[in-house]
C-alpha atoms as a PDB file:
ATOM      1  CA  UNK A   1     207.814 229.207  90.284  1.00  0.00           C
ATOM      2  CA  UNK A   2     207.968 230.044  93.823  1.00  0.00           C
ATOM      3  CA  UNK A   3     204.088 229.306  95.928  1.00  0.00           C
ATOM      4  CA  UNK A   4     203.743 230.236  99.281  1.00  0.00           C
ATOM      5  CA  UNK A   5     201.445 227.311 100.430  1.00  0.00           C
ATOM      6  CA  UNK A   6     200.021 229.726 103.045  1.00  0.00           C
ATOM      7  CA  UNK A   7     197.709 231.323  99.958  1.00  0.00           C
ATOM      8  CA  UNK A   8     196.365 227.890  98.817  1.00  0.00           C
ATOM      9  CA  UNK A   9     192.878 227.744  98.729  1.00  0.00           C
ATOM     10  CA  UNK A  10     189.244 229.193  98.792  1.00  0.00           C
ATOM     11  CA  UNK A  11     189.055 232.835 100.649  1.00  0.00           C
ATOM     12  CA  UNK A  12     186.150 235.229 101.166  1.00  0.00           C
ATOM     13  CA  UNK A  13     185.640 238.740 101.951  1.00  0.00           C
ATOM     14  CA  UNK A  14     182.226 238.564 102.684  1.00  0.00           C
ATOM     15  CA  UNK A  15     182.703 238.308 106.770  1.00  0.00           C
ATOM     16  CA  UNK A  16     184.592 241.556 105.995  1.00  0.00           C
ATOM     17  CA  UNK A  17     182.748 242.974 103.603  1.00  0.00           C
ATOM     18  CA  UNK A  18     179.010 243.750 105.829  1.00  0.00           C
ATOM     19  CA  UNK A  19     175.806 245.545 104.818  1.00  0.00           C
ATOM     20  CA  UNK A  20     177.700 246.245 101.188  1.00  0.00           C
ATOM     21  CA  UNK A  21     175.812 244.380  98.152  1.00  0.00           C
ATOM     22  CA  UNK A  22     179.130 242.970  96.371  1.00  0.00           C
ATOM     23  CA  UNK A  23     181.734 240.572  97.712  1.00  0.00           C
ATOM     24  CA  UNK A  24     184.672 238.966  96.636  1.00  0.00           C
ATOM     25  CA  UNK A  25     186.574 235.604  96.481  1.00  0.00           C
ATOM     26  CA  UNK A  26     189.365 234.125  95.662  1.00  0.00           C
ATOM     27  CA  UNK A  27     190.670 230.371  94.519  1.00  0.00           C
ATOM     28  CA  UNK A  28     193.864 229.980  95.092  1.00  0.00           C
ATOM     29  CA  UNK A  29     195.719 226.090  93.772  1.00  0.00           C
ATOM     30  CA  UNK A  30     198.553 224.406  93.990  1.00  0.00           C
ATOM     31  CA  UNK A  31     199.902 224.200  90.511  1.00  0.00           C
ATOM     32  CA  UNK A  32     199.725 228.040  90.279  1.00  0.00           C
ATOM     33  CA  UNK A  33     196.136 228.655  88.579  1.00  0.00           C
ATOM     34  CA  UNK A  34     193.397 230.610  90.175  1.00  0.00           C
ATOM     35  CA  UNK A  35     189.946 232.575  89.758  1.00  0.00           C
ATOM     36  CA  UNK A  36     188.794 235.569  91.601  1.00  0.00           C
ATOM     37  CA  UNK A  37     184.743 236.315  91.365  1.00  0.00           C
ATOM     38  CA  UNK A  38     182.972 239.026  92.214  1.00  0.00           C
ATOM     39  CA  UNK A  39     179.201 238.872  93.284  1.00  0.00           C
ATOM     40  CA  UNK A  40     176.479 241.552  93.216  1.00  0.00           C
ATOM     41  CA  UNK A  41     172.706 241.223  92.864  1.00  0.00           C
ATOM     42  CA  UNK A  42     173.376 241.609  88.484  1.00  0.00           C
ATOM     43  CA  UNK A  43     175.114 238.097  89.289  1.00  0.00           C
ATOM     44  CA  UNK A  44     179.440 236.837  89.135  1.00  0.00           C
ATOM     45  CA  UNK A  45     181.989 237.927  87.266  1.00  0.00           C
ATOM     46  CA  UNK A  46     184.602 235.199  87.334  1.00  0.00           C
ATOM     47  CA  UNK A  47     188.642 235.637  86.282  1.00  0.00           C
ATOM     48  CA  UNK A  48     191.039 233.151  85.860  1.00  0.00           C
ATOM     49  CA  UNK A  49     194.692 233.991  86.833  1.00  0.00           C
ATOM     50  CA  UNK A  50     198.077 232.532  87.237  1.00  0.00           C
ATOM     51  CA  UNK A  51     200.007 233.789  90.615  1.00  0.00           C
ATOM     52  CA  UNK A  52     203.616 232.984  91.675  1.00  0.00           C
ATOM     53  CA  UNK A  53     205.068 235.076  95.177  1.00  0.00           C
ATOM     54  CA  UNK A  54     208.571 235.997  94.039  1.00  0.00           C
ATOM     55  CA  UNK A  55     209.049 236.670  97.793  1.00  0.00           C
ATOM     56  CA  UNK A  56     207.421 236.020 100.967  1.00  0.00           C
ATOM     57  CA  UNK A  57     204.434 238.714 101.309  1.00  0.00           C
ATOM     58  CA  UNK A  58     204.605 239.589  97.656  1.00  0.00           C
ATOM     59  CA  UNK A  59     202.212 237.819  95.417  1.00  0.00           C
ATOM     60  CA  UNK A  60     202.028 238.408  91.491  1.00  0.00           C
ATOM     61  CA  UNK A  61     198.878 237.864  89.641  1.00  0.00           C
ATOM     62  CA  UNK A  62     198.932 236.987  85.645  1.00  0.00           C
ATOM     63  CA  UNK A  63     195.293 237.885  84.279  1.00  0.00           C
ATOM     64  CA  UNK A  64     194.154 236.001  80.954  1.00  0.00           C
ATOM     65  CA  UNK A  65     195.298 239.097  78.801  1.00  0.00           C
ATOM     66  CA  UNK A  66     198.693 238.375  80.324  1.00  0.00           C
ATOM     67  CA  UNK A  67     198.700 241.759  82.488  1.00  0.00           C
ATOM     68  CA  UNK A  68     200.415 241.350  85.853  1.00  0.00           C
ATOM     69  CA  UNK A  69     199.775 242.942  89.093  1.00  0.00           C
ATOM     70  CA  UNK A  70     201.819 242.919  92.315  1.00  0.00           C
ATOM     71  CA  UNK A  71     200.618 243.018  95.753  1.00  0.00           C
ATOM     72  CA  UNK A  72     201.958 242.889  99.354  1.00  0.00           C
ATOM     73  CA  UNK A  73     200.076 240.568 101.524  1.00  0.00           C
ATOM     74  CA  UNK A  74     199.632 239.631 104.942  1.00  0.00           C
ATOM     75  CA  UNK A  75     198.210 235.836 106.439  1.00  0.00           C
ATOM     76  CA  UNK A  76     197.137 236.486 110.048  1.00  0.00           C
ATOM     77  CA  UNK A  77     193.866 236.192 112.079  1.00  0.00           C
ATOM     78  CA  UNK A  78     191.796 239.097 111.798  1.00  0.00           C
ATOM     79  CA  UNK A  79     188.327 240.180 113.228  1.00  0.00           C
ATOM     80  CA  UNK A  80     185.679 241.199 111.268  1.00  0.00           C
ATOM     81  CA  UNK A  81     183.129 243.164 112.002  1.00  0.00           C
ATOM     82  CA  UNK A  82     180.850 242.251 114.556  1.00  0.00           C
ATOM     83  CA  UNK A  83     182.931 238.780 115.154  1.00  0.00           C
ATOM     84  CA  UNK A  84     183.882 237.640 118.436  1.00  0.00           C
ATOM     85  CA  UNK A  85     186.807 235.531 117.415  1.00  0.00           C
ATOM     86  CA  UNK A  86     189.299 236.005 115.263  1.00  0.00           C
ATOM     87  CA  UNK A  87     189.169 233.914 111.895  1.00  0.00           C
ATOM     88  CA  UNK A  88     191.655 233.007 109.613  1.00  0.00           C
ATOM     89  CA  UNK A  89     192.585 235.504 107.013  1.00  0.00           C
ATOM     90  CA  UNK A  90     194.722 236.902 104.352  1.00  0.00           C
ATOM     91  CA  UNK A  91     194.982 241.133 103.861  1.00  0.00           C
ATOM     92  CA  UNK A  92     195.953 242.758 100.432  1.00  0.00           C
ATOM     93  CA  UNK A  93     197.715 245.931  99.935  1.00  0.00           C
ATOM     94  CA  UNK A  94     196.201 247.013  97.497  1.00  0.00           C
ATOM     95  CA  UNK A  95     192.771 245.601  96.863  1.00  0.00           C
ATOM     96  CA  UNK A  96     192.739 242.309  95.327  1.00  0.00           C
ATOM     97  CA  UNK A  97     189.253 241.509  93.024  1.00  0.00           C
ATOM     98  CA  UNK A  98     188.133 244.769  94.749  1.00  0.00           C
ATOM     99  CA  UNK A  99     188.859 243.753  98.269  1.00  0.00           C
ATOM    100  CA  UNK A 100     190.920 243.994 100.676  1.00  0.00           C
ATOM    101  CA  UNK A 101     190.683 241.462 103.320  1.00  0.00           C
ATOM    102  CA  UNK A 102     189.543 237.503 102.619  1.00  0.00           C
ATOM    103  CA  UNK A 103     188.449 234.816 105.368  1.00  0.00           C
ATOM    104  CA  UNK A 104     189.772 231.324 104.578  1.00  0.00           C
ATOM    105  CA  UNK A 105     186.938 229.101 103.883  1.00  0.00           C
ATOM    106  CA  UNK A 106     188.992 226.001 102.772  1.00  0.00           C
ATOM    107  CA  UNK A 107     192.543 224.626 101.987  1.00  0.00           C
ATOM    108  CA  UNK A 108     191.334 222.459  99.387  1.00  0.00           C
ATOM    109  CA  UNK A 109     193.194 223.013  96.397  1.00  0.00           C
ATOM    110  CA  UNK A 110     192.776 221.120  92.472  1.00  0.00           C
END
């Protein structure tokens, strides 16, 4: 199982996601587990996954039903709205947990 260690750990899309009532995030660990959640004003919605990248930029996700998604991604700084400085970040294509882009909140992985 190939992990690109670039991935590993907690993202956000809230500095992307402003004035919208939902954001994302994502957990991402070293031995290949992971959650996404989704938060509104109803509350979170939390999803445990398995991911592998069979290639650099290509990241597979394994849902608890055992469906699997692929998606291209991108880690690069970005600039969110209203930012200054760019902040660490990974970009899906497509959405991931119904986002696109995440900021990198920690490395910390379990």
């Amino acid at each position: 199982m190939s992990l690109d260690t670039a991935l590993i750990g907690h993202w956000d899309s809230s500095p992307f996601d402003f004035g919208v009532m939902e954001a994302s995030e994502l957990e991402f660990l070293d031995d290949g587990q992971g959650c996404g959640t989704i938060s509104n004003a109803l509350g979170d919605q939390v999803a445990p996954f398995s991911w592998h990248c069979p290639e650099l930029g290509t990241l597979e996700v394994r849902d608890e039903f055992g469906d699997v998604e692929r998606y291209h991604y991108t880690v690069a700084p970005a600039l969110p709205p209203y930012a200054t400085d760019p902040i660490p970040a990974v970009r899906f294509e497509p959405f991931l947990f119904y986002a696109r882009e995440y900021a990198r909140i920690s490395t910390a992985s379990g």
